[in-house]
PDB file of N, CA and C in Angstrom:
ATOM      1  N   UNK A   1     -58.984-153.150 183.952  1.00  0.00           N
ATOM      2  CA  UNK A   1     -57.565-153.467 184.024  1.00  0.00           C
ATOM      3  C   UNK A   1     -56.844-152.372 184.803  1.00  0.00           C
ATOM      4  N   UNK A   2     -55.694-152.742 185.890  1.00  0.00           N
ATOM      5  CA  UNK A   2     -54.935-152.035 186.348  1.00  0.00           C
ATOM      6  C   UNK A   2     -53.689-151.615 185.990  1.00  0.00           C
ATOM      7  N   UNK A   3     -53.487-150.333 185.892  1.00  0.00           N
ATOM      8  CA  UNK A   3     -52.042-149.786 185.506  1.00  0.00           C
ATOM      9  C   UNK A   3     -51.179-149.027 186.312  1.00  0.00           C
ATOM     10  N   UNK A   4     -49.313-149.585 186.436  1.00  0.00           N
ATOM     11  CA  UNK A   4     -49.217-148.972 187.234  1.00  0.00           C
ATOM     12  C   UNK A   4     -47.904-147.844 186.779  1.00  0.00           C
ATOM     13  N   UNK A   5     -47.996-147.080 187.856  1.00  0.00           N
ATOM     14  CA  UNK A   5     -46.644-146.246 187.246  1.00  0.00           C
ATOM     15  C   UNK A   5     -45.627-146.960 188.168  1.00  0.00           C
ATOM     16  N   UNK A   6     -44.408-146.859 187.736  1.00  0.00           N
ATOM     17  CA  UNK A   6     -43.294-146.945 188.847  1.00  0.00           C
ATOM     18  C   UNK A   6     -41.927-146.646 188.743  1.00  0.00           C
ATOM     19  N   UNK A   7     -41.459-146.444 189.960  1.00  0.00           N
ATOM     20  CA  UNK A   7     -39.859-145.903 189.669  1.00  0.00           C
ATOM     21  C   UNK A   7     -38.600-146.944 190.424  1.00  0.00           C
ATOM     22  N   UNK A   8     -37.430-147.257 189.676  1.00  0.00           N
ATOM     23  CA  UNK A   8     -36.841-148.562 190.078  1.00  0.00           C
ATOM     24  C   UNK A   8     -35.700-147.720 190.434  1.00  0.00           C
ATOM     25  N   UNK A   9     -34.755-148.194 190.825  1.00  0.00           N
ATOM     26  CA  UNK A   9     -33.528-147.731 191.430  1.00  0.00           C
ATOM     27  C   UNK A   9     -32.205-148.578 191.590  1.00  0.00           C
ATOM     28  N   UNK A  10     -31.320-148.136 190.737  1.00  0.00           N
ATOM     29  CA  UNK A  10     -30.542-149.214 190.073  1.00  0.00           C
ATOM     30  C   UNK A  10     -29.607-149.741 191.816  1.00  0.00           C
ATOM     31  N   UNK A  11     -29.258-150.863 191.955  1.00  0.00           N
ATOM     32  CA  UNK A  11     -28.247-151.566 192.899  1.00  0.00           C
ATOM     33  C   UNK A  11     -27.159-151.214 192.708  1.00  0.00           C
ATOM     34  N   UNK A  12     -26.448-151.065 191.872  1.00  0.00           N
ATOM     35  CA  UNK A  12     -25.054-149.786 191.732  1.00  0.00           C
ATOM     36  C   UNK A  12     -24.426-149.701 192.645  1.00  0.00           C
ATOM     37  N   UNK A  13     -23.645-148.928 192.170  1.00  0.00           N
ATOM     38  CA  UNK A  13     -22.296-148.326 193.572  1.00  0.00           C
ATOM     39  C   UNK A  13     -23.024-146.903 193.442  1.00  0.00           C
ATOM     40  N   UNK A  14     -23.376-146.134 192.060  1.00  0.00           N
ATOM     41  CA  UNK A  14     -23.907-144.789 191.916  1.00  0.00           C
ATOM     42  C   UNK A  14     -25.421-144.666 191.038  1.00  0.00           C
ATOM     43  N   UNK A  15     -26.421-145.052 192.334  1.00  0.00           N
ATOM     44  CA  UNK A  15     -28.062-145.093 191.812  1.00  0.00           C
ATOM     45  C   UNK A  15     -28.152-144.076 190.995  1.00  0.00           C
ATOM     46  N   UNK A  16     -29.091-144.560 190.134  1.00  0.00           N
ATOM     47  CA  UNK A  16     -29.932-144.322 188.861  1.00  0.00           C
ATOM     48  C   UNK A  16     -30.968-144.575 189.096  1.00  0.00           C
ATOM     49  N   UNK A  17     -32.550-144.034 188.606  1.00  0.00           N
ATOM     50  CA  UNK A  17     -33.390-144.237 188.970  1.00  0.00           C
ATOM     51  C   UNK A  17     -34.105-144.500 187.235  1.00  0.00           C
ATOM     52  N   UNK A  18     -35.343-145.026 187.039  1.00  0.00           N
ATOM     53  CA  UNK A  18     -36.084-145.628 186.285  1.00  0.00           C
ATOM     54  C   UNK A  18     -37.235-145.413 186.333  1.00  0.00           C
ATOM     55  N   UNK A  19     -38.303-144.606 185.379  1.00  0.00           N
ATOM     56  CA  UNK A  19     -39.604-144.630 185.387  1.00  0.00           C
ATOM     57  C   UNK A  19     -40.545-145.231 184.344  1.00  0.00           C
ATOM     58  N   UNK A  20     -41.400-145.873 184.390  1.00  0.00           N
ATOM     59  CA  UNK A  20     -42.069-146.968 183.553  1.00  0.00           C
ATOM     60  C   UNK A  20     -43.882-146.746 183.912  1.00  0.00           C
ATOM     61  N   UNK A  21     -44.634-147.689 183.243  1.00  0.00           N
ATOM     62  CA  UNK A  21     -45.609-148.264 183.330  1.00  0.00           C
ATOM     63  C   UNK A  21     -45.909-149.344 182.825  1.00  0.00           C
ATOM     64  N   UNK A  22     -46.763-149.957 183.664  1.00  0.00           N
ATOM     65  CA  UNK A  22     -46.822-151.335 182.826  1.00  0.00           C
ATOM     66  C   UNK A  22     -48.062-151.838 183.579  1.00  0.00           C
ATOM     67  N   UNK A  23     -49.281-152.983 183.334  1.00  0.00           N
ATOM     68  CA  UNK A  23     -50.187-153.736 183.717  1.00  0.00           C
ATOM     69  C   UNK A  23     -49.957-154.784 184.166  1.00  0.00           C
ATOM     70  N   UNK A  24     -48.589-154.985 184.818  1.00  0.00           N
ATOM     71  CA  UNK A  24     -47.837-156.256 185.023  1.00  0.00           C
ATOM     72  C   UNK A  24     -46.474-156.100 185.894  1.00  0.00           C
ATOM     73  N   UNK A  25     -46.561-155.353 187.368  1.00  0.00           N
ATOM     74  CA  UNK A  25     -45.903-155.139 187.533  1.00  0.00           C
ATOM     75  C   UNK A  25     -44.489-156.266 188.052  1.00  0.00           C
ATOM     76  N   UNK A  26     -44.969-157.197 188.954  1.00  0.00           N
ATOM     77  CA  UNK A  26     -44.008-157.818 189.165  1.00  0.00           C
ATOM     78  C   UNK A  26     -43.235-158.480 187.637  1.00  0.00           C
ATOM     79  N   UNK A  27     -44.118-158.911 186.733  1.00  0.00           N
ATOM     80  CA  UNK A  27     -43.518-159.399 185.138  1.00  0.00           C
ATOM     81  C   UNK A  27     -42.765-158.538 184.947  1.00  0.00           C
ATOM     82  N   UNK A  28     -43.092-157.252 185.007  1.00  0.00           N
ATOM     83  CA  UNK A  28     -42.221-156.178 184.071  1.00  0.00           C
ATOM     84  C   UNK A  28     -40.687-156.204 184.652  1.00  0.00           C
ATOM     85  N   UNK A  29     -40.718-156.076 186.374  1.00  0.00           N
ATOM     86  CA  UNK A  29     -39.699-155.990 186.920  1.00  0.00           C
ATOM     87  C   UNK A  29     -38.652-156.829 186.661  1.00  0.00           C
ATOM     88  N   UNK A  30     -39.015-158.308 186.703  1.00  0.00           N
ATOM     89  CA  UNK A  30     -38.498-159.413 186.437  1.00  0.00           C
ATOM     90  C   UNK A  30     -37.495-159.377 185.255  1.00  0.00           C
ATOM     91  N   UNK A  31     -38.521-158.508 183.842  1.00  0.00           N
ATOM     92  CA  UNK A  31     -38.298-157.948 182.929  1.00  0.00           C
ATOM     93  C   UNK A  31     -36.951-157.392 183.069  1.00  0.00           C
ATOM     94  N   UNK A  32     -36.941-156.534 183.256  1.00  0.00           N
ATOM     95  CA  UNK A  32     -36.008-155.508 183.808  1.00  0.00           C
ATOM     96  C   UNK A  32     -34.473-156.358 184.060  1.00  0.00           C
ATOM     97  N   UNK A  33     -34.858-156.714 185.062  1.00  0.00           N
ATOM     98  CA  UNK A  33     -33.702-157.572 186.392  1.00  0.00           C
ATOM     99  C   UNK A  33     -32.826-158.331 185.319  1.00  0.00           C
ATOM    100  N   UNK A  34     -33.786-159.302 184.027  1.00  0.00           N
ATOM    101  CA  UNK A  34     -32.923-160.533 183.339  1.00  0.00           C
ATOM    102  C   UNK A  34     -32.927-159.335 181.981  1.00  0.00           C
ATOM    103  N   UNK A  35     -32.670-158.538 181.358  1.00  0.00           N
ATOM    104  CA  UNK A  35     -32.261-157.638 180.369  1.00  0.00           C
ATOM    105  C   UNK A  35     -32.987-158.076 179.098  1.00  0.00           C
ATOM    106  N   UNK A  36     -34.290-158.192 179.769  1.00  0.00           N
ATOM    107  CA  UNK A  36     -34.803-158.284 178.801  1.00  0.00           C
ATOM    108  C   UNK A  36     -36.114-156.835 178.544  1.00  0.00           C
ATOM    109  N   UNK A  37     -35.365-156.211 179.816  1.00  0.00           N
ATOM    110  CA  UNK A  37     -36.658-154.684 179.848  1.00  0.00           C
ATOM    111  C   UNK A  37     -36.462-153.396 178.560  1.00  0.00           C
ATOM    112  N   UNK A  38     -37.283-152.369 178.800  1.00  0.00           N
ATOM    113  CA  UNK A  38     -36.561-151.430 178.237  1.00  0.00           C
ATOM    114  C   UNK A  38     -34.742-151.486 177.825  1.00  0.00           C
ATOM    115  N   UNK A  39     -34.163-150.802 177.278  1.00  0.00           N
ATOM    116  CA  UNK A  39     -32.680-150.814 176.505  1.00  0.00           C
ATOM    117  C   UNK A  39     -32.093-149.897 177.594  1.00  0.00           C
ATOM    118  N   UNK A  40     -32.357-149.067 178.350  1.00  0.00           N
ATOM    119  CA  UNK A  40     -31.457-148.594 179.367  1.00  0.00           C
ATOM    120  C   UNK A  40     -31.760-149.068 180.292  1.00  0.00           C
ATOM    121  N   UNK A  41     -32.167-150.009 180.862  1.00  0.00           N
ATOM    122  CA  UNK A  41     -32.233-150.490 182.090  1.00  0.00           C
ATOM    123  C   UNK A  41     -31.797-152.497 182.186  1.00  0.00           C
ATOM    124  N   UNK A  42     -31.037-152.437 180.628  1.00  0.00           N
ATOM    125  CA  UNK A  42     -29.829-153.443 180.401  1.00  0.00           C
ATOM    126  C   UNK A  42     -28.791-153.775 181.278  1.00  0.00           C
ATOM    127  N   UNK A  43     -28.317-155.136 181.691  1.00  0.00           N
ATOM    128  CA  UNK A  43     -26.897-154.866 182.756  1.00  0.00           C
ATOM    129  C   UNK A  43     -27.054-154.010 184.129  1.00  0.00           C
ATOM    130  N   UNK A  44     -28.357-153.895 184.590  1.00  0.00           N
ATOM    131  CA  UNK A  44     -28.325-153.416 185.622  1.00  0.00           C
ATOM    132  C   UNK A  44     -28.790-154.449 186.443  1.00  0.00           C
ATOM    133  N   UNK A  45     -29.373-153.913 188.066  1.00  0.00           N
ATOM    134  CA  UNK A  45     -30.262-155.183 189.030  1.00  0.00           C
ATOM    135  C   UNK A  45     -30.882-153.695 189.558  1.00  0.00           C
ATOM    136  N   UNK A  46     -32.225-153.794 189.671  1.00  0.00           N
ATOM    137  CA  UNK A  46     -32.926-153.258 190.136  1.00  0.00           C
ATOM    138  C   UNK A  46     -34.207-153.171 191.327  1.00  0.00           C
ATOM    139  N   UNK A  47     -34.885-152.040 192.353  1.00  0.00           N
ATOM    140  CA  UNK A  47     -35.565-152.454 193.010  1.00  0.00           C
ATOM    141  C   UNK A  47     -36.502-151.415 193.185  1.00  0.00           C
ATOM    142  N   UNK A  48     -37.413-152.161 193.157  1.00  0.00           N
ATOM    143  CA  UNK A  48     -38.699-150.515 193.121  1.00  0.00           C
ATOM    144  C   UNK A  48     -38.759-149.874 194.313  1.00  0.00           C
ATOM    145  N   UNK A  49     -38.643-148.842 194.080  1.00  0.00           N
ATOM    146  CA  UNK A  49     -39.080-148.189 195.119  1.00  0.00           C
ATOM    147  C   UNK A  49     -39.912-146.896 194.961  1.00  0.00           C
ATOM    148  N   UNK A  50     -41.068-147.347 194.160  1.00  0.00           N
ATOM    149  CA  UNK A  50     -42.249-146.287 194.137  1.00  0.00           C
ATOM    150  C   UNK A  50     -43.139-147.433 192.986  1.00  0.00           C
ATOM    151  N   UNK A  51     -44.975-146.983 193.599  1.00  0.00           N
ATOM    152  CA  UNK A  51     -45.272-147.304 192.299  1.00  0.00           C
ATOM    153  C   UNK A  51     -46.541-146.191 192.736  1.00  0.00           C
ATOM    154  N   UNK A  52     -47.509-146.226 191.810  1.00  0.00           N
ATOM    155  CA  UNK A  52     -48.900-145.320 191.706  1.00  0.00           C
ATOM    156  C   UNK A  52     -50.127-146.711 190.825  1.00  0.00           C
ATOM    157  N   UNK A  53     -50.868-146.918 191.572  1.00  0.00           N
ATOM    158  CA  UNK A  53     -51.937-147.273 190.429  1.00  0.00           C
ATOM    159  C   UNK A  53     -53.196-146.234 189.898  1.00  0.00           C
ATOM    160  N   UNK A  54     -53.506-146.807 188.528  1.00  0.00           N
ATOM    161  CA  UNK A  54     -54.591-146.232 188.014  1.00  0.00           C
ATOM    162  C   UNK A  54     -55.777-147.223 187.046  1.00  0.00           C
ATOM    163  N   UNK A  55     -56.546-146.861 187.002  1.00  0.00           N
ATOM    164  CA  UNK A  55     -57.339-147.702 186.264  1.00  0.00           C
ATOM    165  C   UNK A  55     -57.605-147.437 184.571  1.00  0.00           C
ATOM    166  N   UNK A  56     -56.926-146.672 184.167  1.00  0.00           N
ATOM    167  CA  UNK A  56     -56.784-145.748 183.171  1.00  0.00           C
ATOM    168  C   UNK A  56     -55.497-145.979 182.464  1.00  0.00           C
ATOM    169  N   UNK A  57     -55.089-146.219 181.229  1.00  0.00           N
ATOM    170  CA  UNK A  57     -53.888-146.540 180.623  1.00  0.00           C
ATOM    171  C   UNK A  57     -53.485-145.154 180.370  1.00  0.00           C
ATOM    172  N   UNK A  58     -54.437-144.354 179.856  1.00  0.00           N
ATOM    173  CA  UNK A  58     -54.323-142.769 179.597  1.00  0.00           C
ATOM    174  C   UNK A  58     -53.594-142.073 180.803  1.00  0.00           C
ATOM    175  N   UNK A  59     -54.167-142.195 181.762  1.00  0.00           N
ATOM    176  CA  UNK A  59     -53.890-141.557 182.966  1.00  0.00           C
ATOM    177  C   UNK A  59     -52.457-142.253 183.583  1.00  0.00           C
ATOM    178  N   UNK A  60     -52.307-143.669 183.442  1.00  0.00           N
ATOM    179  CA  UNK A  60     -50.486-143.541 183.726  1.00  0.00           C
ATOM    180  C   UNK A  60     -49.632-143.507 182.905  1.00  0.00           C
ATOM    181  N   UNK A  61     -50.247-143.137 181.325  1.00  0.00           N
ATOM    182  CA  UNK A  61     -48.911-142.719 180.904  1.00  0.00           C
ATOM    183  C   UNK A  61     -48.928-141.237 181.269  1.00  0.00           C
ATOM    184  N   UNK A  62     -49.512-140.989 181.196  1.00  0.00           N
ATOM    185  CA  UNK A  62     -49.347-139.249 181.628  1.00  0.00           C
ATOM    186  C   UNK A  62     -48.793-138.956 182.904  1.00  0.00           C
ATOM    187  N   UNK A  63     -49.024-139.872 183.681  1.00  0.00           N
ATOM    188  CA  UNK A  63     -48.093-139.616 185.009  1.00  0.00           C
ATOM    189  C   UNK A  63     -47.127-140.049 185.318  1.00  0.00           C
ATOM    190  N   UNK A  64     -46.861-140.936 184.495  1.00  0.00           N
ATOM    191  CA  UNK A  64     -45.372-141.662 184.104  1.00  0.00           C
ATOM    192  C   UNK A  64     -44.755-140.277 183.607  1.00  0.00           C
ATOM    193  N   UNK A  65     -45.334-139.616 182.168  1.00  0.00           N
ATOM    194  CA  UNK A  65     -44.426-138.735 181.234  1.00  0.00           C
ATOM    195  C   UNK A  65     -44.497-137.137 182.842  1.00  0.00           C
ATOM    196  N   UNK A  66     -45.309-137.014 183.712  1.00  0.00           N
ATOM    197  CA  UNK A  66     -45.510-136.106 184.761  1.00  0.00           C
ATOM    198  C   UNK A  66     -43.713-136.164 185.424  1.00  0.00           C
ATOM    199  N   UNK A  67     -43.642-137.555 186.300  1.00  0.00           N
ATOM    200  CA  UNK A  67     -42.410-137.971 186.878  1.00  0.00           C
ATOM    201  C   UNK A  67     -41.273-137.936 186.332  1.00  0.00           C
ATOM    202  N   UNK A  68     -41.202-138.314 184.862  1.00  0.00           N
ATOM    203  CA  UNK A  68     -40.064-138.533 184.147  1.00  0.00           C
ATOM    204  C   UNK A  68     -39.669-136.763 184.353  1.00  0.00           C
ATOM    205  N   UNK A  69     -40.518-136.065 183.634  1.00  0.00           N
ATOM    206  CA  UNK A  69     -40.065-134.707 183.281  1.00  0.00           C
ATOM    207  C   UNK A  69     -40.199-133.445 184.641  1.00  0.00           C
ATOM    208  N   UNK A  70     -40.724-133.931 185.794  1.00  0.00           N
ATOM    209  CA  UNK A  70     -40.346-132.892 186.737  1.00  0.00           C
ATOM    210  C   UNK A  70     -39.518-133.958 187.763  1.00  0.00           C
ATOM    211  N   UNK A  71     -37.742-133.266 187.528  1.00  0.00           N
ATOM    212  CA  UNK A  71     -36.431-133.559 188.328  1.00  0.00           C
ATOM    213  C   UNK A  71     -37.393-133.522 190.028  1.00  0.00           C
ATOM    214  N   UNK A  72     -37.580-132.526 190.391  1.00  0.00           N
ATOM    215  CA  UNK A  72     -38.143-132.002 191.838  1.00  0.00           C
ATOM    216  C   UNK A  72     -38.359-132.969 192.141  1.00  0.00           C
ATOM    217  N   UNK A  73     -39.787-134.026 191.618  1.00  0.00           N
ATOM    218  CA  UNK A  73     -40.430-134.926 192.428  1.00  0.00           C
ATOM    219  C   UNK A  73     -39.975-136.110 192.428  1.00  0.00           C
ATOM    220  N   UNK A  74     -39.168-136.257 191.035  1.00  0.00           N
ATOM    221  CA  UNK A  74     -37.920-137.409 191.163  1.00  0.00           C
ATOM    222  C   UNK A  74     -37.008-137.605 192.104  1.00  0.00           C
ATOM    223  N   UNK A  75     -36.696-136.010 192.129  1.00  0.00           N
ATOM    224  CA  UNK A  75     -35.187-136.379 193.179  1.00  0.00           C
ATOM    225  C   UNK A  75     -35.624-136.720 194.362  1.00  0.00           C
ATOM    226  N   UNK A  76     -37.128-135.925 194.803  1.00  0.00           N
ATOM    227  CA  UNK A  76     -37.584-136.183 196.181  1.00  0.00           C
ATOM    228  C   UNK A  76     -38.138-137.880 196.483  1.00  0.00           C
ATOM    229  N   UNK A  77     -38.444-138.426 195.610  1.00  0.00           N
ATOM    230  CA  UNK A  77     -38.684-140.179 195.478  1.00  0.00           C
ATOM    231  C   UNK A  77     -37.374-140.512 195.618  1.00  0.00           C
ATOM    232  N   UNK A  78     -36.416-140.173 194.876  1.00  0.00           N
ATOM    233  CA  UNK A  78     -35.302-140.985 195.224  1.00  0.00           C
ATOM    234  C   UNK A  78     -34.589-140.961 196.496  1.00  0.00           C
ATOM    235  N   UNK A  79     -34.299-139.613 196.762  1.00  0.00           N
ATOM    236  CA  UNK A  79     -33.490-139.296 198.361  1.00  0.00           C
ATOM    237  C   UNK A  79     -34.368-140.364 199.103  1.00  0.00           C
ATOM    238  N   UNK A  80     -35.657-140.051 199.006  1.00  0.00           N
ATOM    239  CA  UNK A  80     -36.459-141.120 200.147  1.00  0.00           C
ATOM    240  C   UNK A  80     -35.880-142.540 200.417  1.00  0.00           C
ATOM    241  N   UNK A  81     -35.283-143.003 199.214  1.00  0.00           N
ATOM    242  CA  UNK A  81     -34.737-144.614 199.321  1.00  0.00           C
ATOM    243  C   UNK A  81     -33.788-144.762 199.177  1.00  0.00           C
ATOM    244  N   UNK A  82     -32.878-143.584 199.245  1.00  0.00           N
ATOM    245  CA  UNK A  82     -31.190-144.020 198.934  1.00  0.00           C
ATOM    246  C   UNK A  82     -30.633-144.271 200.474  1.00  0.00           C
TER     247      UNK A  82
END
């Protein structure tokens, strides 16, 4: 089974960005989009713009919890798509 990491980026007037995993990525997104995703990513519209695969559930949550917690490589994913 494949797992992926990814980071979404809210449609806004003032982006927000979003980091997840899931084995389902287009579902999850979809997820997301109709508010039925995670609880902060409610009332938004969103669009990926990053993902990572792994074959390992272990290994993307850990690189999910990697992204979430170092700002640096976040901010540098995001500037890329704003």
């Amino acid at each position: 089974m494949k797992f992926h990491v990814y980071m979404l980026k809210s449609l806004g007037k003032k982006p927000i960005t979003y980091v997840g995993y899931t084995n389902n990525l287009k579902k999850r997104i979809s997820l997301h989009n109709n508010g039925k995703g995670a609880k902060f990513t409610r009332g938004r519209k969103w669009k990926l713009i990053y993902k990572e695969k792994f074959t390992s559930k272990n290994k993307a949550i850990s690189r999910e919890y990697y992204i979430k917690k170092n700002r640096i490589l976040r901010n540098k994913i995001k500037l890329k798509y704003l």
